[in-house]
Protein backbone atom coordinates (compact mmCIF):
# COMPACT_ATOMS: atom_id res chain seq x y z
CA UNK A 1 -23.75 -26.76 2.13
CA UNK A 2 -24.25 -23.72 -0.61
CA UNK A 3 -23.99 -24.99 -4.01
CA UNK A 4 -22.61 -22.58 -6.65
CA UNK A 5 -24.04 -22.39 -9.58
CA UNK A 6 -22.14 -22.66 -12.95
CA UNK A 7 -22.09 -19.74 -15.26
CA UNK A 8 -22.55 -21.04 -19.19
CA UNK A 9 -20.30 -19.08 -21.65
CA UNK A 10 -21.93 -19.38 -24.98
CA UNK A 11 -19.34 -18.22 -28.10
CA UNK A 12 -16.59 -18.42 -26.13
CA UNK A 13 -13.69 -20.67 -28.15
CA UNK A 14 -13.21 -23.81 -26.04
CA UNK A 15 -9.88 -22.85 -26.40
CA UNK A 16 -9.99 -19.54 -24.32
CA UNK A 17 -11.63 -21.15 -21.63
CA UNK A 18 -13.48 -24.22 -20.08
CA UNK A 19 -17.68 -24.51 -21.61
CA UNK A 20 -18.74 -23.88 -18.04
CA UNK A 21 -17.01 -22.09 -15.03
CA UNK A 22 -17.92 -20.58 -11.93
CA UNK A 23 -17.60 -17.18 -10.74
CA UNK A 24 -14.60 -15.64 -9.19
CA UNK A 25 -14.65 -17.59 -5.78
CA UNK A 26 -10.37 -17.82 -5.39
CA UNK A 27 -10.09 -14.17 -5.56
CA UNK A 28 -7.83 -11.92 -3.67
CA UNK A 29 -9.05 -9.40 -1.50
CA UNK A 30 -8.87 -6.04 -2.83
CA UNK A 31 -6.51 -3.73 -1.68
CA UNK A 32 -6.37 -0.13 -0.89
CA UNK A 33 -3.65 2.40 -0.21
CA UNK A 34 -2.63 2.13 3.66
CA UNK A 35 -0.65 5.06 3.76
CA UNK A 36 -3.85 7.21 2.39
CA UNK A 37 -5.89 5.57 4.86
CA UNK A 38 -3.61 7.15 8.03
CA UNK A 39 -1.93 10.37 5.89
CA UNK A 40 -4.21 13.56 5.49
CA UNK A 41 -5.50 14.40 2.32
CA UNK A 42 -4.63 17.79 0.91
CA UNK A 43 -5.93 19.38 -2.14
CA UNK A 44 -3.06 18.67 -4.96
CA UNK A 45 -2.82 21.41 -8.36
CA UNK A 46 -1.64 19.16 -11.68
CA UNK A 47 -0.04 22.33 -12.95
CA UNK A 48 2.19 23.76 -10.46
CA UNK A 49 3.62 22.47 -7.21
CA UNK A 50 1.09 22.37 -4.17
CA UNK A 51 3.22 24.65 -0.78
CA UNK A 52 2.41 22.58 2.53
CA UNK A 53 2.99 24.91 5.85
CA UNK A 54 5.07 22.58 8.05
CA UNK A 55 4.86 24.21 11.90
CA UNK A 56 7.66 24.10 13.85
CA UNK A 57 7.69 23.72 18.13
CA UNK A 58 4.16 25.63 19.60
CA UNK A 59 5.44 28.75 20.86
CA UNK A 60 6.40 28.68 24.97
CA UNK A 61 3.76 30.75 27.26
CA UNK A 62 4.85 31.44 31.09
CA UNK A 63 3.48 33.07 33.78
CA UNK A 64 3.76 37.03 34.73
CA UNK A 65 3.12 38.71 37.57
CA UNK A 66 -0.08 41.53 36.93
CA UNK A 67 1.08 44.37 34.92
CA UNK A 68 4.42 42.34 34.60
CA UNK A 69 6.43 42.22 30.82
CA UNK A 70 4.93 39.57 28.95
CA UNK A 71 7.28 36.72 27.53
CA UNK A 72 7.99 36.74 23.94
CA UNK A 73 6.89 33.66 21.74
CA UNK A 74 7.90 32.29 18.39
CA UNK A 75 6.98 29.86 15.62
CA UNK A 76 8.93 28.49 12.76
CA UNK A 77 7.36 27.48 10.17
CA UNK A 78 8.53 25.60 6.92
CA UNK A 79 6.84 25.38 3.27
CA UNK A 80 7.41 21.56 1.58
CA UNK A 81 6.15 21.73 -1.66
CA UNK A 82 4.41 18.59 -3.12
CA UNK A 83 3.98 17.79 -6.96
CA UNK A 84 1.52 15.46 -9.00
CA UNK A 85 2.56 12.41 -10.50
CA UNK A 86 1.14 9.84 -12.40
CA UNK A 87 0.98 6.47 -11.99
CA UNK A 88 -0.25 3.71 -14.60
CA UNK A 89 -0.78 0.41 -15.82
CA UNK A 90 -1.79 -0.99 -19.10
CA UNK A 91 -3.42 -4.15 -19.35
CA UNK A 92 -4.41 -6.20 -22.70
CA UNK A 93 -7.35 -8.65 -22.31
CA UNK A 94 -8.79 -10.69 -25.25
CA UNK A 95 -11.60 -9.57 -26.81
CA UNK A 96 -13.71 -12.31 -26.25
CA UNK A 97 -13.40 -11.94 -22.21
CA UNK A 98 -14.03 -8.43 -22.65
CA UNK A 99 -17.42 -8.74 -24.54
CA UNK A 100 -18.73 -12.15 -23.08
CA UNK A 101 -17.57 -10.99 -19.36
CA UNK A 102 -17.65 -14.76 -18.25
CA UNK A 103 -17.69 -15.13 -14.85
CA UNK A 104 -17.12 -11.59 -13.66
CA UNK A 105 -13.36 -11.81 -15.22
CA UNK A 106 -13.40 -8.69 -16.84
CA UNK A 107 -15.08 -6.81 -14.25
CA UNK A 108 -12.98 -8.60 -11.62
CA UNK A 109 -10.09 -7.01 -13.60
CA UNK A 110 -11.28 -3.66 -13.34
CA UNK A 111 -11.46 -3.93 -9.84
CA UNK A 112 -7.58 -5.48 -9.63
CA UNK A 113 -6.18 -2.11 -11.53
CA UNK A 114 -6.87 -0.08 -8.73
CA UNK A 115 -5.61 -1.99 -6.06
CA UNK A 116 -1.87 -2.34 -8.65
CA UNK A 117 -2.36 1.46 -8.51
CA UNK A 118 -2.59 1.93 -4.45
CA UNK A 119 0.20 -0.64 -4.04
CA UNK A 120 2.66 1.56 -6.37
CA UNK A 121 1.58 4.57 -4.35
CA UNK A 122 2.69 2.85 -0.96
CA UNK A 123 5.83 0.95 -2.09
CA UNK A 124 6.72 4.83 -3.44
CA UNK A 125 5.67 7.06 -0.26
CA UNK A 126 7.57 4.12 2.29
CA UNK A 127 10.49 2.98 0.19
CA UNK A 128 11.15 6.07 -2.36
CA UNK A 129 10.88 4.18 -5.14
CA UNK A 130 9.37 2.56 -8.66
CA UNK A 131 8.01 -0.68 -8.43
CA UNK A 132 11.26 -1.84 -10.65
CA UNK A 133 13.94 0.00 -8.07
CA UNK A 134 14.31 3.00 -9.98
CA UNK A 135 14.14 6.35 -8.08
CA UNK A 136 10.59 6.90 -6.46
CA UNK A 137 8.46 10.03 -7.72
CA UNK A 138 7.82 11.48 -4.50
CA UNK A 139 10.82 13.68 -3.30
CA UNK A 140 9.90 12.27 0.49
CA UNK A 141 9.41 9.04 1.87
CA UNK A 142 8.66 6.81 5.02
CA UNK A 143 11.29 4.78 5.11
CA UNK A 144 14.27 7.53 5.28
CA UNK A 145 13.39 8.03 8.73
CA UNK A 146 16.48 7.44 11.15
CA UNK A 147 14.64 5.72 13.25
CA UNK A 148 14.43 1.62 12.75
CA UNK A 149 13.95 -1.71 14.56
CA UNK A 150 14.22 -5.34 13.74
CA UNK A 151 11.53 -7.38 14.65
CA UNK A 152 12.76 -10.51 16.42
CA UNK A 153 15.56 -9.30 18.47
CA UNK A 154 14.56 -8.80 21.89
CA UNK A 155 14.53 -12.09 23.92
CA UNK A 156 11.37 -13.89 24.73
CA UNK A 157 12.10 -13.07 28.38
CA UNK A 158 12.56 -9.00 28.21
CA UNK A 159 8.99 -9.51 25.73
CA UNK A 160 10.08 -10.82 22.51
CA UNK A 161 7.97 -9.30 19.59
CA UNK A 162 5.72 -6.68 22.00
CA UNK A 163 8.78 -4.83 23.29
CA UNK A 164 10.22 -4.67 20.18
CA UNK A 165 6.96 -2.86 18.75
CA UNK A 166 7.16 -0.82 21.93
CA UNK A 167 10.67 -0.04 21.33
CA UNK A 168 9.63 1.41 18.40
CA UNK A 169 7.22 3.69 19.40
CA UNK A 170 9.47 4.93 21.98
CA UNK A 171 11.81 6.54 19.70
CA UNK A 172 8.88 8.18 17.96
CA UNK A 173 7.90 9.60 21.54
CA UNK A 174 11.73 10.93 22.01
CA UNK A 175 11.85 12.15 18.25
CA UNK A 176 8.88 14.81 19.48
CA UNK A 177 5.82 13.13 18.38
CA UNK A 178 2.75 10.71 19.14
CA UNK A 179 2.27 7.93 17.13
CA UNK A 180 -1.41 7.78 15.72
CA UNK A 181 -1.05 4.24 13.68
CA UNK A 182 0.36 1.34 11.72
CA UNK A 183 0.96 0.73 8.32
CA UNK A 184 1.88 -2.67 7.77
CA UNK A 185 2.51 -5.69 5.02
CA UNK A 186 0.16 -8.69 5.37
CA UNK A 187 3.05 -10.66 6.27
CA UNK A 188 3.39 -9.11 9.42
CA UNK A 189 -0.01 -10.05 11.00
CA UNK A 190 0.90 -13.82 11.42
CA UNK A 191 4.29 -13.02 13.25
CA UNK A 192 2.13 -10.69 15.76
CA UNK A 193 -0.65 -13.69 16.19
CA UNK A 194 1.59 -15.96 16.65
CA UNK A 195 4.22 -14.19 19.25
CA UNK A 196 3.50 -15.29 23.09
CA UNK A 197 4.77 -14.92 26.68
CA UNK A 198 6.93 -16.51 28.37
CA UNK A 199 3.89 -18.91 29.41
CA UNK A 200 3.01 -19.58 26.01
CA UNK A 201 0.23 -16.93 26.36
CA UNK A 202 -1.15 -14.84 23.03
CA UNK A 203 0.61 -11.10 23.26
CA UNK A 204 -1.35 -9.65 20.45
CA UNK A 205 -5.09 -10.40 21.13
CA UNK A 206 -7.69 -9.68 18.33
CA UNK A 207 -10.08 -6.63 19.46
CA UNK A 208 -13.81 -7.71 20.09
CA UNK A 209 -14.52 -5.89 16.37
CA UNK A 210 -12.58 -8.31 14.97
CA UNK A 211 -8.71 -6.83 14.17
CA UNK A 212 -8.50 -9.40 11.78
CA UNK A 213 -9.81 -7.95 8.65
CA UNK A 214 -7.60 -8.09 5.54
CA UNK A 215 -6.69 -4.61 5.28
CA UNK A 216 -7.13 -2.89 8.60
CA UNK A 217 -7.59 -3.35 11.93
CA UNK A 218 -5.81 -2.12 15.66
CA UNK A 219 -2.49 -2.45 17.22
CA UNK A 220 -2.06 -1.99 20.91
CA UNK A 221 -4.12 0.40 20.40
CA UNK A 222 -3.82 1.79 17.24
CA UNK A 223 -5.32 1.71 14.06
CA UNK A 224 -3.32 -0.70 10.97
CA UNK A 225 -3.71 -0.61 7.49
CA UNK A 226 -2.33 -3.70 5.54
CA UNK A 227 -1.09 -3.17 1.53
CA UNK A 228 1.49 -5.40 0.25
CA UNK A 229 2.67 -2.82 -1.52
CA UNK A 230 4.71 -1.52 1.55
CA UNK A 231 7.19 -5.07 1.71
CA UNK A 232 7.39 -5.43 -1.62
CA UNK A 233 6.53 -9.07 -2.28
CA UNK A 234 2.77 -8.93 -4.29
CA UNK A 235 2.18 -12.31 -4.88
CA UNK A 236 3.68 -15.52 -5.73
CA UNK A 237 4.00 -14.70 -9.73
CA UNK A 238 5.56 -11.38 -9.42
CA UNK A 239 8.91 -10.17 -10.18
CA UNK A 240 9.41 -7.73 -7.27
CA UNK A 241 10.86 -9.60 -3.82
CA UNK A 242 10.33 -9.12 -0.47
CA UNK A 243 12.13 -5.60 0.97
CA UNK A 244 12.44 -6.98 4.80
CA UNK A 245 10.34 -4.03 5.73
CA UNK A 246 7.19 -5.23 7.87
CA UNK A 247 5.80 -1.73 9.09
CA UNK A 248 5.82 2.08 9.11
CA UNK A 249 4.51 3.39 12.66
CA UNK A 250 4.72 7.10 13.56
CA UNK A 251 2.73 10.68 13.78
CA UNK A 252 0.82 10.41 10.03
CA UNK A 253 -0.12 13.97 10.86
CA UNK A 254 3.41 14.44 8.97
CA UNK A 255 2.56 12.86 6.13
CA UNK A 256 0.13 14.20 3.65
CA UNK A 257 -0.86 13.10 -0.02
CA UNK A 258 -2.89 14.72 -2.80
CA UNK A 259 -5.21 13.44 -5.40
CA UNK A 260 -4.98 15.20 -8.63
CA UNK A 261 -6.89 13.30 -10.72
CA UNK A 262 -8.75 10.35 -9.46
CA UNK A 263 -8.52 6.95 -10.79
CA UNK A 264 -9.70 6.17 -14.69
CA UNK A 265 -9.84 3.25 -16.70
CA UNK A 266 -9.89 3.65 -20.24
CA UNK A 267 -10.05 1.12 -22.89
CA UNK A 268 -9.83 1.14 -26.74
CA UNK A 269 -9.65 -1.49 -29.00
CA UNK A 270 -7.30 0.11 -31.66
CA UNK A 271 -4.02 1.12 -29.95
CA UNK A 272 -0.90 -0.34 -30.14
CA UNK A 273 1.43 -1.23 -26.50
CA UNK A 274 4.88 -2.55 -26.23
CA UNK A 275 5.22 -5.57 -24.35
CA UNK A 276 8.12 -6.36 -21.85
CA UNK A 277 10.49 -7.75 -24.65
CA UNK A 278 10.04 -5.01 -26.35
CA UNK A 279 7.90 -6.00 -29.49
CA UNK A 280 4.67 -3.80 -30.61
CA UNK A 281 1.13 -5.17 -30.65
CA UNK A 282 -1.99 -3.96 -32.35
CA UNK A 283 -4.78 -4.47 -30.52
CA UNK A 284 -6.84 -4.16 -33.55
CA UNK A 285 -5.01 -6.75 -35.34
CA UNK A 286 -4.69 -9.68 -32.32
CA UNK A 287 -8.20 -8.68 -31.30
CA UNK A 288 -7.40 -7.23 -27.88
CA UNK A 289 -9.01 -4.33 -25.79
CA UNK A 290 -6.54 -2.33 -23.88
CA UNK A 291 -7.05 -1.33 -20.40
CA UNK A 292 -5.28 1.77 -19.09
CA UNK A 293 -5.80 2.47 -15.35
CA UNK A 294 -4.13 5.93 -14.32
CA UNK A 295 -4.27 8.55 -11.66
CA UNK A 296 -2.00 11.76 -10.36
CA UNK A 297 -0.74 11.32 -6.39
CA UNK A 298 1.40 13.41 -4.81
CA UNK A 299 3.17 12.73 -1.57
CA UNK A 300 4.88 14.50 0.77
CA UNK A 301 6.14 14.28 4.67
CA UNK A 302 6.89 17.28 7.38
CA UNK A 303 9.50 15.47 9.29
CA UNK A 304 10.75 11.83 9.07
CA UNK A 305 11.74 11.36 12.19
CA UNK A 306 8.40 10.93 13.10
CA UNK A 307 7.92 7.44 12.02
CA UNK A 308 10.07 4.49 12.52
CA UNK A 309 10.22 1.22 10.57
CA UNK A 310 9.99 -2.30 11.64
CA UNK A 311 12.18 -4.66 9.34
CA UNK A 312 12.78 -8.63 9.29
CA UNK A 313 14.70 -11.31 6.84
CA UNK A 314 13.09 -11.22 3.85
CA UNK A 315 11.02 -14.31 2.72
CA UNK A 316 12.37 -16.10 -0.14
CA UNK A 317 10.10 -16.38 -3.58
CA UNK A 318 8.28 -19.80 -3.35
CA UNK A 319 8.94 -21.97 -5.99
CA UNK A 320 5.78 -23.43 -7.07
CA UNK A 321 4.91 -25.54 -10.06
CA UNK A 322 3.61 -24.48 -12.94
CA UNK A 323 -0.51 -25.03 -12.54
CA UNK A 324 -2.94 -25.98 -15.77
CA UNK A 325 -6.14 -24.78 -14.48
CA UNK A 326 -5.02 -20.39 -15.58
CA UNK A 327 -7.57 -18.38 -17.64
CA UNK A 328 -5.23 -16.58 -20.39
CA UNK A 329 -6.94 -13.31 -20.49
CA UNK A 330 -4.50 -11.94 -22.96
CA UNK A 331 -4.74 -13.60 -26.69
């Protein structure tokens, strides 16, 4: 068996954190967006609104006899016009983590920030809004789509979870368009694993590559990208809850997204922040560096009714007691 060994943190106060530690071995995978991983990228202007050409049906050839009148074609064509936003988060971590770095912490943080930063993204191109449930920045978004099923309502017998999945991708066919992938919350993967026949038989079978990576893999077929960002429930500590919705399938040839600015992470040790309650901090005075991670997305979508979303009951918070064994990284 591999033995890990410890990591000493000289000058750290005992009171901060334990005299020896390991490194970060009970670490969540990172995350990145899943809707950028399907959506095409599009070159995105911070100072005036980016015009997307949305094509309408492909014009309709026929066949003429030789020196015959040729038939007339026609396009439409629509402009959506898609504008940078920013999206941030502001971290402060004590000093001492910050300049001793024990255990990777710090740098383990800086590798978090992004990941809060492609969930926010998702939860606003799917649901249309903040990650508080105020109104989204993105004037479109996934989940307005009239097209929806609930997962868990077809009986076992007329193929439980598979036809509802198939069900959805069916409307997306009759809507006008092929669906090219999945975007999905973590949550959903166990439901699909664990959904049989009617002789007890696996439906969903893991590809030979292995479809059981964290944040991607294949679908009957089609490529999925996993973010919790797109259900809504992070983790057992946060505040947001569980939305019901499980997965956006559809044509992500309608959906498009711009980088303006790509991620930074700043930090300062003289700056002030207001915390949740609404009292000011100096991060001079309390001996804290701030972290401010912050990019400028934009997001924007052709035609919803070319994706369809999969819901189910929402999972309740867990109620968990309170552990002793946290690493305050704030003072």
């Amino acid at each position: 068996m591999a033995t890990v060994t410890p990591i000493q943190t000289r000058g750290v106060p005992s009171t901060l954190l334990p005299p020896e530690i390991t490194g970060p071995i009970f670490d969540q995978a990172v995350e990145s967006s899943a809707v950028m991983q399907l959506a095409r990228r599009v070159p995105l202007s911070l100072t005036a609104g980016t015009a997307i050409p949305v094509s309408g049906d492909v014009p309709l050839a026929d066949w003429v006899d030789e020196a015959g009148t040729k038939p007339l074609g026609s396009s439409s064509l629509s402009v959506r016009t898609m504008r940078g936003k920013k999206v941030a988060v502001l971290v402060p971590v004590s000093a001492e983590v910050a300049m001793t770095n024990p255990a990777g912490l710090f740098a383990q943080l800086q590798r978090d920030l992004p990941t809060a930063l492609g969930r926010a993204f998702d939860y606003a191109a799917i649901h249309g809004k903040t990650m508080t449930g105020g109104k989204g920045p993105f004037a479109d978004y996934l989940a307005a789509t009239p097209n929806t099923v609930a997962l868990g309502t077809t009986a076992q017998s007329k193929g439980g979870l598979y036809a509802d999945v198939v069900t959805g991708l069916k409307s997306v066919a009759e809507s006008g368009y092929d669906t090219t992938g999945f975007v999905a919350d973590p949550l959903l993967k166990p439901e699909l694993l664990l959904s049989t026949d009617t002789t007890g038989r696996p439906i969903f079978v893991p590809d030979p590559a292995g479809q059981g990576t964290v944040t991607r893999g294949s679908l009957i077929g089609y490529p999925i990208a996993y973010n919790r960002g797109i259900g809504g429930k992070l983790n057992r500590q946060s505040t947001t809850t569980d939305t019901g919705l499980r997965a956006v399938a559809g044509d992500f040839d309608q959906a498009v997204y711009g980088v303006g600015m790509d991620i930074t992470i700043k930090t300062t040790d003289v700056g002030t922040y207001v915390d949740a309650d609404g009292h000011i901090h100096s991060a001079f005075q309390e001996n804290l560096i701030l972290m401010l991670c912050e990019a400028h997305y934009g997001f924007a979508v052709g035609d919803t009714a070319a994706f369809v979303t999969y819901t189910a009951p929402p999972v309740a918070p867990r109620k968990t007691p309170p552990t002793q064994d946290k690493f305050a990284l704030a003072a």
